[in-house]
N, C-alpha and C. Protein backbone atom coordinates (compact mmCIF):
# COMPACT_ATOMS: atom_id res chain seq x y z
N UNK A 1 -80.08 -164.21 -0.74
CA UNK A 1 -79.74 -162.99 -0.08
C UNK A 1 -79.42 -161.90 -1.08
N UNK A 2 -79.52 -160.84 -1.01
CA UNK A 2 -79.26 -159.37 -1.44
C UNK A 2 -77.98 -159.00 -1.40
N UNK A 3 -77.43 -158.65 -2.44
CA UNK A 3 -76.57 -157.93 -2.66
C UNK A 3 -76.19 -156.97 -0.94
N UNK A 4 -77.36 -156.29 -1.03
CA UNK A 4 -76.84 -155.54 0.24
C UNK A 4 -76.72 -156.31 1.50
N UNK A 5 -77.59 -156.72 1.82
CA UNK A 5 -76.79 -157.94 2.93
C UNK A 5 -76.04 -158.96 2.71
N UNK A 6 -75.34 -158.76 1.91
CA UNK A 6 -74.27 -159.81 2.16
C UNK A 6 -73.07 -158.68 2.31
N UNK A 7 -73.13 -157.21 1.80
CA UNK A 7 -72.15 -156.39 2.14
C UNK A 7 -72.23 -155.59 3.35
N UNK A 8 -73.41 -155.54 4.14
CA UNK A 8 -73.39 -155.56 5.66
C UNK A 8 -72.90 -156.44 6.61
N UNK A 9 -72.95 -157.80 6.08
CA UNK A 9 -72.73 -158.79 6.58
C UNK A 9 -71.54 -159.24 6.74
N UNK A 10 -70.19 -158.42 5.43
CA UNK A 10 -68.92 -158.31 5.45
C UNK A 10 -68.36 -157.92 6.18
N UNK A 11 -69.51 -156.11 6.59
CA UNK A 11 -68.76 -155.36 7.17
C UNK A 11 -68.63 -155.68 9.01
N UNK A 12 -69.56 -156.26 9.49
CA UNK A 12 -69.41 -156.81 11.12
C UNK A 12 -68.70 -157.83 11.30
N UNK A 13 -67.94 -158.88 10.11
CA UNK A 13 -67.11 -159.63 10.08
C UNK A 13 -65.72 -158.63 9.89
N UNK A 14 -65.84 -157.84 9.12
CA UNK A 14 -64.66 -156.87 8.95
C UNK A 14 -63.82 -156.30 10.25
N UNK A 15 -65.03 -155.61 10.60
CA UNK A 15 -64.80 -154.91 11.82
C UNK A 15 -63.56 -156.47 12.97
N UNK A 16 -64.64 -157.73 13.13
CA UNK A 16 -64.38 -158.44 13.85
C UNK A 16 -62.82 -159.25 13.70
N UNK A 17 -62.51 -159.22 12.32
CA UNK A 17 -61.46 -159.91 12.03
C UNK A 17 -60.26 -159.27 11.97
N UNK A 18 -60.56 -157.35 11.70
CA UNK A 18 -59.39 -156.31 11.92
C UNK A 18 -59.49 -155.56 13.80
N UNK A 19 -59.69 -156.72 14.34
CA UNK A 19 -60.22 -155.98 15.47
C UNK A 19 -58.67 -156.45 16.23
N UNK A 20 -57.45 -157.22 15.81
CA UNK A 20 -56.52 -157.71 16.68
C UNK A 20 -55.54 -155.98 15.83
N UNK A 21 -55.95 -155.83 14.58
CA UNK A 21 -54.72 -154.61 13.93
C UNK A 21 -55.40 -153.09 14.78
N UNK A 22 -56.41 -153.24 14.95
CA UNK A 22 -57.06 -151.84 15.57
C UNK A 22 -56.58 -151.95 17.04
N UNK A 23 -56.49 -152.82 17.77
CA UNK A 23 -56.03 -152.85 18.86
C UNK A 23 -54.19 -152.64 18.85
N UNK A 24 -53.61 -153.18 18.05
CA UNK A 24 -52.54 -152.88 17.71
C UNK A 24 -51.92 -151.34 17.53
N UNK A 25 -52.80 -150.67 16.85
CA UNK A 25 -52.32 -149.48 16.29
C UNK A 25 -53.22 -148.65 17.48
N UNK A 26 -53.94 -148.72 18.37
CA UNK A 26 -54.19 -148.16 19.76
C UNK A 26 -53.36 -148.09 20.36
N UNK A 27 -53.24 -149.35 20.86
CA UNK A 27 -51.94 -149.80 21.80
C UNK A 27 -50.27 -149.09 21.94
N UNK A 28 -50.35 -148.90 20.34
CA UNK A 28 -49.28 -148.68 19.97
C UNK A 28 -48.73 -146.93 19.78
N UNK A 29 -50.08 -146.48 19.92
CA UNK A 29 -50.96 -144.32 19.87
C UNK A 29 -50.44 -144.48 21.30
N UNK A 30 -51.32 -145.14 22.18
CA UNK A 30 -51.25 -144.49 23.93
C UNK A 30 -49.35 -145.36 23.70
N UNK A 31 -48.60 -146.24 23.43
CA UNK A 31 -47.80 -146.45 23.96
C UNK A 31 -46.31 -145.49 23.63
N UNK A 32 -46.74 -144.71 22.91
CA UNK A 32 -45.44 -143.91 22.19
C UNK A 32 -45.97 -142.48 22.83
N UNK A 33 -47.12 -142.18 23.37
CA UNK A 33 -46.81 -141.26 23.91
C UNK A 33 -46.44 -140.92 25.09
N UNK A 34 -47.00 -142.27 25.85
CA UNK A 34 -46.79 -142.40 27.09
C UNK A 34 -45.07 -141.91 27.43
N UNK A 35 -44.59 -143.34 26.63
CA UNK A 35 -43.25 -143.36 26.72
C UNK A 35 -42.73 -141.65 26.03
N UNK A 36 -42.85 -141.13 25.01
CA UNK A 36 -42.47 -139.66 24.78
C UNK A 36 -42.35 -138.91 25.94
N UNK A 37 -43.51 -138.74 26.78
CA UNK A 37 -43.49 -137.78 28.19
C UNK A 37 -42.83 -138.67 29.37
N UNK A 38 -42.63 -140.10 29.33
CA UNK A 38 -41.85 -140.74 30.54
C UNK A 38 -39.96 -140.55 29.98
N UNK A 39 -40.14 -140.05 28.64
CA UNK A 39 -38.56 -140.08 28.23
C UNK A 39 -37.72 -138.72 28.47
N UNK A 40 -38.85 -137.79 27.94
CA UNK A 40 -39.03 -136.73 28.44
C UNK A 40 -38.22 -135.79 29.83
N UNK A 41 -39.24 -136.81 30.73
CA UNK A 41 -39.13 -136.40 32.00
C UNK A 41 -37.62 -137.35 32.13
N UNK A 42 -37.77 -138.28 31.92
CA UNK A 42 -36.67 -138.92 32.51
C UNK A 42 -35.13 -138.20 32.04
N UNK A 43 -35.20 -137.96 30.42
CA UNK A 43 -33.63 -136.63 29.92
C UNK A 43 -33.70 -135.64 30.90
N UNK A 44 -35.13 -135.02 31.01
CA UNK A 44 -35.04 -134.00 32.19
C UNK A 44 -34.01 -134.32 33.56
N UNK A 45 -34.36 -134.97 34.03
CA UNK A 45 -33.72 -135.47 35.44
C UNK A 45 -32.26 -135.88 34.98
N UNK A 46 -32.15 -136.75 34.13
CA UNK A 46 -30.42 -136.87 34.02
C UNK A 46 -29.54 -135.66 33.77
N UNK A 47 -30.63 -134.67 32.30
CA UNK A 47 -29.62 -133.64 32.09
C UNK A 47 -29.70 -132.51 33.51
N UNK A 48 -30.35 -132.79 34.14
CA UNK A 48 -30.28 -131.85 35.54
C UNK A 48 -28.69 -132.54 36.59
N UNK A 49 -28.82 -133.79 36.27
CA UNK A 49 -28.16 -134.62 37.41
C UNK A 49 -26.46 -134.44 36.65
N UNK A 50 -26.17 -134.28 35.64
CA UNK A 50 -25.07 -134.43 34.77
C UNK A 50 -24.90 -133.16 34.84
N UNK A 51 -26.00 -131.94 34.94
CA UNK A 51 -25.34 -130.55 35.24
C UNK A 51 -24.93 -130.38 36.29
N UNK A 52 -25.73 -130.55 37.29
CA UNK A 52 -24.81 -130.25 38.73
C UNK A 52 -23.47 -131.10 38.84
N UNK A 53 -23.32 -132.30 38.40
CA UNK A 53 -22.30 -132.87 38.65
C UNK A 53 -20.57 -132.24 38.04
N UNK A 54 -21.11 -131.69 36.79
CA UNK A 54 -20.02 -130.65 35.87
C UNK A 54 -20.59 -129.18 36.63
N UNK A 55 -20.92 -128.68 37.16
CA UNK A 55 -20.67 -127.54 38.03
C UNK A 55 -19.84 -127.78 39.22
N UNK A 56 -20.60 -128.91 39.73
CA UNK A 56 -19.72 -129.31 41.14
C UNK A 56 -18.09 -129.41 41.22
N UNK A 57 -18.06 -130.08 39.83
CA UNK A 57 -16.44 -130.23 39.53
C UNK A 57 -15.62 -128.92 38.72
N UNK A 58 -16.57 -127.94 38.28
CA UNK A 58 -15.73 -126.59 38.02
C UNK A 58 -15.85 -125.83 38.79
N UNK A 59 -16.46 -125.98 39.88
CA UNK A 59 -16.71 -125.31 41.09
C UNK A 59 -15.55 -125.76 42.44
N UNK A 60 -15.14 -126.86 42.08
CA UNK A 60 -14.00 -127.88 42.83
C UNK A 60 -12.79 -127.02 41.92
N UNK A 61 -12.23 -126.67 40.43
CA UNK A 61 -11.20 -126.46 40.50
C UNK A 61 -10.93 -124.99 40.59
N UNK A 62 -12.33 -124.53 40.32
CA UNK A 62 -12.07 -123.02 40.87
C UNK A 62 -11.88 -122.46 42.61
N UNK A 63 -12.20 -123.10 43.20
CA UNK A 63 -12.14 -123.45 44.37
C UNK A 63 -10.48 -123.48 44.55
N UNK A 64 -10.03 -124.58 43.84
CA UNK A 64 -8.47 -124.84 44.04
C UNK A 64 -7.70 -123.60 43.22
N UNK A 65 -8.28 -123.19 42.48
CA UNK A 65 -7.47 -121.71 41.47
C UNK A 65 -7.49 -120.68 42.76
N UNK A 66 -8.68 -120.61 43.28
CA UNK A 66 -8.86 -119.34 44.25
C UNK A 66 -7.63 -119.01 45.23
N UNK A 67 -7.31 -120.31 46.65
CA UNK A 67 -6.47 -120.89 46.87
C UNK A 67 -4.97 -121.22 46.63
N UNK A 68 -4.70 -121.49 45.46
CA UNK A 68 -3.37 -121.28 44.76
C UNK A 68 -3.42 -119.82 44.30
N UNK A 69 -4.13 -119.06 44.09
CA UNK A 69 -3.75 -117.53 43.91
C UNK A 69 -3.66 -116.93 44.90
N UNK A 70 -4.48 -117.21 46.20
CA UNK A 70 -4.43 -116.19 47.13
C UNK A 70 -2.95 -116.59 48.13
N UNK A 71 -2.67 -117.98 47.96
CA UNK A 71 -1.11 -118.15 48.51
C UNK A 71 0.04 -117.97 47.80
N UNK A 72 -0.11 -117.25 47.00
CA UNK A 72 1.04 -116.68 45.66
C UNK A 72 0.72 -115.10 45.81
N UNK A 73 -0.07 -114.44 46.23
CA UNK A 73 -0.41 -113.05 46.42
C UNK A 73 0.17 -112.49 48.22
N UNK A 74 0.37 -113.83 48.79
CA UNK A 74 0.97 -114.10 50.36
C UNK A 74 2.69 -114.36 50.13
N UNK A 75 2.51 -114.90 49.48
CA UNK A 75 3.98 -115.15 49.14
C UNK A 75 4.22 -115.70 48.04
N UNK A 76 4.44 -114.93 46.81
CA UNK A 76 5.11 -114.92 45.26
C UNK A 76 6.03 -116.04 45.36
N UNK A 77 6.52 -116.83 46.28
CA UNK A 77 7.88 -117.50 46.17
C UNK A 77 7.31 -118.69 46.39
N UNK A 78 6.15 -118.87 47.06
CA UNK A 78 5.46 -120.15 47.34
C UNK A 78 5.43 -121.18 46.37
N UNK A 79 5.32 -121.19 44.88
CA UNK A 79 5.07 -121.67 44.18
C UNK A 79 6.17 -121.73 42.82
N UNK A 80 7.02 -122.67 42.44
CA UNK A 80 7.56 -122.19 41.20
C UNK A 80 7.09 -121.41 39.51
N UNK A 81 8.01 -120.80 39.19
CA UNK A 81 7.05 -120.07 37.85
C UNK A 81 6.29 -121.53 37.15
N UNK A 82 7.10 -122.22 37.41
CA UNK A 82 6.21 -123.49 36.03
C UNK A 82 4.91 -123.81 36.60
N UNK A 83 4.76 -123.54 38.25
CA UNK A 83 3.69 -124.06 38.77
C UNK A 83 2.65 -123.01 39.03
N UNK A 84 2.94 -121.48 38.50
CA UNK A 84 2.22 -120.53 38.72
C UNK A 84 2.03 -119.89 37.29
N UNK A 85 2.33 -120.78 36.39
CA UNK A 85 1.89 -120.91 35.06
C UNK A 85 1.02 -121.56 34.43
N UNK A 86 1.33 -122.56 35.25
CA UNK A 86 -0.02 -123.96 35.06
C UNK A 86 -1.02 -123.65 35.57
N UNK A 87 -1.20 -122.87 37.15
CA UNK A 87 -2.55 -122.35 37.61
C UNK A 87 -3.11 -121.47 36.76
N UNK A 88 -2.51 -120.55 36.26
CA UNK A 88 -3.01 -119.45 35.39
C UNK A 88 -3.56 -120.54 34.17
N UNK A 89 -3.22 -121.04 33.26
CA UNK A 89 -3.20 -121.61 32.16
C UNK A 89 -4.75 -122.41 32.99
N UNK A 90 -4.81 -122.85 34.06
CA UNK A 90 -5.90 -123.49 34.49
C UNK A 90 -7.18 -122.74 34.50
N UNK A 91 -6.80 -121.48 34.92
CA UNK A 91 -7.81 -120.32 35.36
C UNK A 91 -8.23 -120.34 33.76
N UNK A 92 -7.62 -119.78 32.83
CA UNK A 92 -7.43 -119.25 31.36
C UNK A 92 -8.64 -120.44 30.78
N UNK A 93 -8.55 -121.68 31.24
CA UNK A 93 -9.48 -122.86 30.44
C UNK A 93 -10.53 -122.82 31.25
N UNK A 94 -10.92 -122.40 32.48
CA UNK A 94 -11.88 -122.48 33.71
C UNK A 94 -12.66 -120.85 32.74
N UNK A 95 -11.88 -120.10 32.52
CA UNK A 95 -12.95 -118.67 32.13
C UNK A 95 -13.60 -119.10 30.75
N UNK A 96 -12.85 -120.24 30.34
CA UNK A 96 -13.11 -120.38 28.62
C UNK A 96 -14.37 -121.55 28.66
N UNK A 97 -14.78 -122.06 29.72
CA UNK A 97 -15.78 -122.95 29.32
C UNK A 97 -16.98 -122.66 29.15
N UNK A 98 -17.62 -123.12 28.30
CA UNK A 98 -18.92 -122.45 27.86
C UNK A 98 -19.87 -123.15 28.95
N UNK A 99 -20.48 -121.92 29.98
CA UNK A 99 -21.22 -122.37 31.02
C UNK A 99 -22.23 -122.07 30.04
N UNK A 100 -22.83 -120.79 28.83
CA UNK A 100 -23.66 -120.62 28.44
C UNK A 100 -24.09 -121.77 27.47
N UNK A 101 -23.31 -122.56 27.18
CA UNK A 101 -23.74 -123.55 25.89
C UNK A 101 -23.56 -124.78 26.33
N UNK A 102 -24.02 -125.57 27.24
CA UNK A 102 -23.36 -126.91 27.37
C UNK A 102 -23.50 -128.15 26.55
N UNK A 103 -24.39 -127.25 25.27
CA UNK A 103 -24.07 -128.63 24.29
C UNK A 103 -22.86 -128.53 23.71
N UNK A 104 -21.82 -127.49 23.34
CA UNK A 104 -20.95 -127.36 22.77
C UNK A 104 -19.78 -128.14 22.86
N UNK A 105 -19.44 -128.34 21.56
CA UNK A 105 -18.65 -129.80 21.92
C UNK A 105 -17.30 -129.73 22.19
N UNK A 106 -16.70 -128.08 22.69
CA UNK A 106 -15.78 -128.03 23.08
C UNK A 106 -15.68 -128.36 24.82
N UNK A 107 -16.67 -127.87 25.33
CA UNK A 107 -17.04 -128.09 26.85
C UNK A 107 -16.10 -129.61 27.17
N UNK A 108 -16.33 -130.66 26.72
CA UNK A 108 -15.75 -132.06 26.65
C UNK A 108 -14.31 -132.07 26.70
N UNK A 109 -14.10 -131.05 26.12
CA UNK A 109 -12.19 -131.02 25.72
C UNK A 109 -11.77 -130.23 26.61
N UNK A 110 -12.45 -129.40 26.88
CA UNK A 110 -12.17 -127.99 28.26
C UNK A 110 -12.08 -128.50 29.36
N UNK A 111 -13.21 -129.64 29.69
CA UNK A 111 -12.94 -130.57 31.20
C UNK A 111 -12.02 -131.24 31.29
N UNK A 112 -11.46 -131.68 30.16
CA UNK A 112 -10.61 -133.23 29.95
C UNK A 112 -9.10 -132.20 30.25
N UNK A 113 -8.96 -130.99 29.25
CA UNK A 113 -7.76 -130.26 29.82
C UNK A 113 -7.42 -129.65 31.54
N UNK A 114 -9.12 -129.98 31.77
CA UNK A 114 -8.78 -129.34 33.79
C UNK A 114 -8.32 -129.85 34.09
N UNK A 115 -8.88 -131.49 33.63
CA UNK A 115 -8.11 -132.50 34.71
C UNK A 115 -6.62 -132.85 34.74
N UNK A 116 -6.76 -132.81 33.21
CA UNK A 116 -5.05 -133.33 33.24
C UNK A 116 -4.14 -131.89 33.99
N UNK A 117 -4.75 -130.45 33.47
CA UNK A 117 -4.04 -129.45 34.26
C UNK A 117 -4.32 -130.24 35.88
N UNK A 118 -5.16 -129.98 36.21
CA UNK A 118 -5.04 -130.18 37.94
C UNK A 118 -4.29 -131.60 38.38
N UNK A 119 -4.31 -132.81 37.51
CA UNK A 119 -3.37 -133.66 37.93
C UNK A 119 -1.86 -133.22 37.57
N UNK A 120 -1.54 -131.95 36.95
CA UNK A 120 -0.47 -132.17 36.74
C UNK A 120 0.28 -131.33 37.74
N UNK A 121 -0.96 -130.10 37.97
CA UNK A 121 -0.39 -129.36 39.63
C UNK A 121 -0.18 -130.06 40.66
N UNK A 122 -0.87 -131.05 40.78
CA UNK A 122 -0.84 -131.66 41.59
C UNK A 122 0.59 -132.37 42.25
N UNK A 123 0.41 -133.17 41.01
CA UNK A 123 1.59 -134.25 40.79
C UNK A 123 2.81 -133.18 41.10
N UNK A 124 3.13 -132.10 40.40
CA UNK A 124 4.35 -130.97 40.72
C UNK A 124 4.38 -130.93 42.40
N UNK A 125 3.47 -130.87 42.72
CA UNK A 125 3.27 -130.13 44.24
C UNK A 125 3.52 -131.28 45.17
N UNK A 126 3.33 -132.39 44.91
CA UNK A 126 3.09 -133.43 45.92
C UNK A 126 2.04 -133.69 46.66
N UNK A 127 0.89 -133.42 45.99
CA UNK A 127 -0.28 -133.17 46.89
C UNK A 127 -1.12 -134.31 46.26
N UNK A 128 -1.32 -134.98 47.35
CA UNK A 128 -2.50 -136.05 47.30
C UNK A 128 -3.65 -135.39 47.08
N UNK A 129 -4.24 -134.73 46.28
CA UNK A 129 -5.98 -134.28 45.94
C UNK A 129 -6.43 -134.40 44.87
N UNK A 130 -7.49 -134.73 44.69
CA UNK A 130 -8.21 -134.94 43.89
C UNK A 130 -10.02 -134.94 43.69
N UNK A 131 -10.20 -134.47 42.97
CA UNK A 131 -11.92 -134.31 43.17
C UNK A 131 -12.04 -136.17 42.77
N UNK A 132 -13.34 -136.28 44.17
CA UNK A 132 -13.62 -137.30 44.29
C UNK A 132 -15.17 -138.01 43.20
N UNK A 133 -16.22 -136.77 42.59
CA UNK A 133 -17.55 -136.55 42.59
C UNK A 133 -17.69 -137.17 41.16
N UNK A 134 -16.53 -136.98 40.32
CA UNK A 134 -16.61 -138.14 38.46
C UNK A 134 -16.23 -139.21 38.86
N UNK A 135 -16.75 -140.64 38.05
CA UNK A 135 -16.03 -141.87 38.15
C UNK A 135 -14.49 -141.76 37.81
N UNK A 136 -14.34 -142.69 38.69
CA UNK A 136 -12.51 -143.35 38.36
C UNK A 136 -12.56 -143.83 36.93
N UNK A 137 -11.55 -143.76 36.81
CA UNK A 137 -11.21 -144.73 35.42
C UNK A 137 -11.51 -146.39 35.48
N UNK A 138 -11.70 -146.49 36.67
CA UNK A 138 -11.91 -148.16 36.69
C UNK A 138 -13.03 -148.52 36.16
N UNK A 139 -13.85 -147.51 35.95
CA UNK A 139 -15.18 -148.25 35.34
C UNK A 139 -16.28 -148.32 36.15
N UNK A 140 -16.01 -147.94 37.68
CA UNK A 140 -17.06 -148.18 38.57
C UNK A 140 -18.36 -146.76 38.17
N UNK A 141 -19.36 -146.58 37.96
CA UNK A 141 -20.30 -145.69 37.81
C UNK A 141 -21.38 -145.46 38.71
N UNK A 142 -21.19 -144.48 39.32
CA UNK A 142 -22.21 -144.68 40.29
C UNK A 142 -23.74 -143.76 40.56
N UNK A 143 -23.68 -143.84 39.00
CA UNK A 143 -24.86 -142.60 38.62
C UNK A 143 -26.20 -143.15 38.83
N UNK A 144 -26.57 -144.02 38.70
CA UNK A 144 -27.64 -144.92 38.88
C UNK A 144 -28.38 -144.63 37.74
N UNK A 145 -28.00 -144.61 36.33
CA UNK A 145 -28.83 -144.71 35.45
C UNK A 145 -28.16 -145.52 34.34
């Protein structure tokens, strides 16, 4: 045999014996992009589902600011100064949250101060309320992801 056919003869064995790494590195093209646009979409939908859920709940204590101001504008006496200090101080962290930036990593510390403000109006007041729409502390999650 010839020089040249025996290096044709390499090359359809070549092909045949790199044919499990070519399938590999296919497999592996369609499978990273696939997944890129299914990951994609899928951050899409959570970071949609995690925004409404932090609107819903600054929308819950502004709701309760509205409320505690307009029954202190009815009657100034309704409420003690410590407890019409704490609403304000509530309002004051409710104007300060960055609705424009919600990656900002103060946003985290701004919610964590609502709550403890609104449990602590609370607790002053005697009032059983509480936004129901974040998990408990128990751990139960009911986000479905």
């Amino acid at each position: 045999m010839s020089s040249q056919t025996v290096n044709s003869s390499e090359d359809i064995f070549d092909s045949s014996l790199n044919l499990e790494d070519i399938h590999y590195k296919e497999g592996y093209s369609v499978g990273y992009t696939d997944g890129l646009n299914s990951g994609k979409d899928e951050g899409k939908q959570v970071g949609l589902k995690k925004g409404f859920e932090v609107g819903e709940e600054l929308g819950f204590y502004k709701g309760c600011i509205d409320v505690w101001n307009a029954a202190i504008l009815v009657d100034p006496t309704c409420f003690s100064s410590r407890v019409q200090k704490s609403i304000k101080q509530m309002d004051e962290l409710l104007n300060k949250y960055p609705f424009s930036d919600p990656e900002n990593e103060s946003a985290t510390d701004t919610i964590d101060s609502l709550r403890l403000k609104f449990r602590a109006i609370c607790a002053t007041l005697n009032f059983k309320l509480e936004y129901d729409g974040y998990p408990k502390a128990s751990g139960i999650d009911n986000s479905g992801f």
